[in-house]
Protein backbone atom coordinates (compact mmCIF):
# COMPACT_ATOMS: atom_id res chain seq x y z
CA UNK A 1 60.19 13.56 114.58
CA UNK A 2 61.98 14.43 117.69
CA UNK A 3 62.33 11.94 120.24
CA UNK A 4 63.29 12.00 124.00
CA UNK A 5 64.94 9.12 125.78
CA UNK A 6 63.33 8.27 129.21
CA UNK A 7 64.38 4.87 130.29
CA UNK A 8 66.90 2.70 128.37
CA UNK A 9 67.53 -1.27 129.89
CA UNK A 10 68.12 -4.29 128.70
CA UNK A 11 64.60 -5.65 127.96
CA UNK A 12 62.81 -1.88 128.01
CA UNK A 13 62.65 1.41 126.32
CA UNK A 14 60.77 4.20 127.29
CA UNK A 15 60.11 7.29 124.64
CA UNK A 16 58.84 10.73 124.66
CA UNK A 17 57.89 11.60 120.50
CA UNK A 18 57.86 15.10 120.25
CA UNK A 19 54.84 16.33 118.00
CA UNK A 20 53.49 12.94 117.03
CA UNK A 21 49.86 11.92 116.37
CA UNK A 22 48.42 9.09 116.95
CA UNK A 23 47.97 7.56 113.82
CA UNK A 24 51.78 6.90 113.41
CA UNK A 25 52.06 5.73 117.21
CA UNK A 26 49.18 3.35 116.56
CA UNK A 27 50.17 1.52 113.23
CA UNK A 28 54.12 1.35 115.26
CA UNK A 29 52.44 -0.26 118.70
CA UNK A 30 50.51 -2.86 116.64
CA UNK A 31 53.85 -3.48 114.39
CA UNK A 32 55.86 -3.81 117.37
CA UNK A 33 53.28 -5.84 119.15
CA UNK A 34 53.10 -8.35 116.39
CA UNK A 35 57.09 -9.23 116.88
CA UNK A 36 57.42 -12.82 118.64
CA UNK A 37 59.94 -10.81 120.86
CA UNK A 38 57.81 -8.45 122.06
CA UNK A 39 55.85 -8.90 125.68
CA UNK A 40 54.33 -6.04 125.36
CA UNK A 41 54.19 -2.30 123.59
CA UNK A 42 51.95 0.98 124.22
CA UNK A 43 51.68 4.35 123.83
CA UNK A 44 50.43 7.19 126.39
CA UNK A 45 48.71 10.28 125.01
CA UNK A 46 49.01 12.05 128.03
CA UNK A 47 47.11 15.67 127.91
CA UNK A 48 46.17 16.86 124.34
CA UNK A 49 46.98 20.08 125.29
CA UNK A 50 49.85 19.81 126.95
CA UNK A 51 51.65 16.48 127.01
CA UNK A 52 53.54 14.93 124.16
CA UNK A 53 52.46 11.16 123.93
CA UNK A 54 55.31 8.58 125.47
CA UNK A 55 55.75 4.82 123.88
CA UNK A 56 57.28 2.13 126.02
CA UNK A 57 58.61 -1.36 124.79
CA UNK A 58 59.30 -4.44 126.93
CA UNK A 59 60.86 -7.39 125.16
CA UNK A 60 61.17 -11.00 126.41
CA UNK A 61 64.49 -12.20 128.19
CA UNK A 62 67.41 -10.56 126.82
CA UNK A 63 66.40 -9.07 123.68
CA UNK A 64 66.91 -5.64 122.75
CA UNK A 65 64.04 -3.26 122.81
CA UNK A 66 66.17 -0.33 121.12
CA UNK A 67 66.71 -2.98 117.86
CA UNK A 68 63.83 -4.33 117.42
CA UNK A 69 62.00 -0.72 117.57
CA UNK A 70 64.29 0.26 114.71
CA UNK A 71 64.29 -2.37 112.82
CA UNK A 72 60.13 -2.50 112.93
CA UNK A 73 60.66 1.41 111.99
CA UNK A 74 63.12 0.20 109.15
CA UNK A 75 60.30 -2.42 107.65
CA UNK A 76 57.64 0.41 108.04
CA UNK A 77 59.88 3.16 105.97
CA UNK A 78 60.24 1.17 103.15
CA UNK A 79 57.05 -0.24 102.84
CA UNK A 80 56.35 3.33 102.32
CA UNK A 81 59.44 3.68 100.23
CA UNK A 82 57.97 1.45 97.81
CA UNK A 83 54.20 2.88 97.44
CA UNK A 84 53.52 4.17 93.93
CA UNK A 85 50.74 6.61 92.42
């Protein structure tokens, strides 16, 4: 999944996922939303024709928006990782 960096500070993080649908960007904003360091998280469709959906994180204080994003994208590969048929 391709992603495009559009705004990178402190507390904020601002993303443009190439090709994406919305089930993914849904389960990630409530994951993301969930984390006590979160203020808030969403995702913008945009066009379905001719925008690729954006996400945007803001955390609270200081904390890193760029590590908590992976590591909620960490916990949701290998809860995957671990699903047997």
């Amino acid at each position: 999944m391709p992603v495009k960096l559009l705004l990178r500070e402190k507390n904020e993080l601002k993303l443009r996922i190439i090709g994406e649908s919305h089930t993914a960007l849904q389960m990630l904003r409530e994951r993301i939303n969930e984390h006590d360091k979160v203020e808030y998280a969403n995702y913008f469709p945009g066009h379905p024709e001719l925008d690729d959906p954006e996400f945007y994180i803001r955390t609270t204080g200081k904390n890193n928006a760029e590590k908590i994003l992976k590591e909620i994208i960490n916990s949701i590969t290998s809860e995957f990782d671990s699903l047997t048929l």
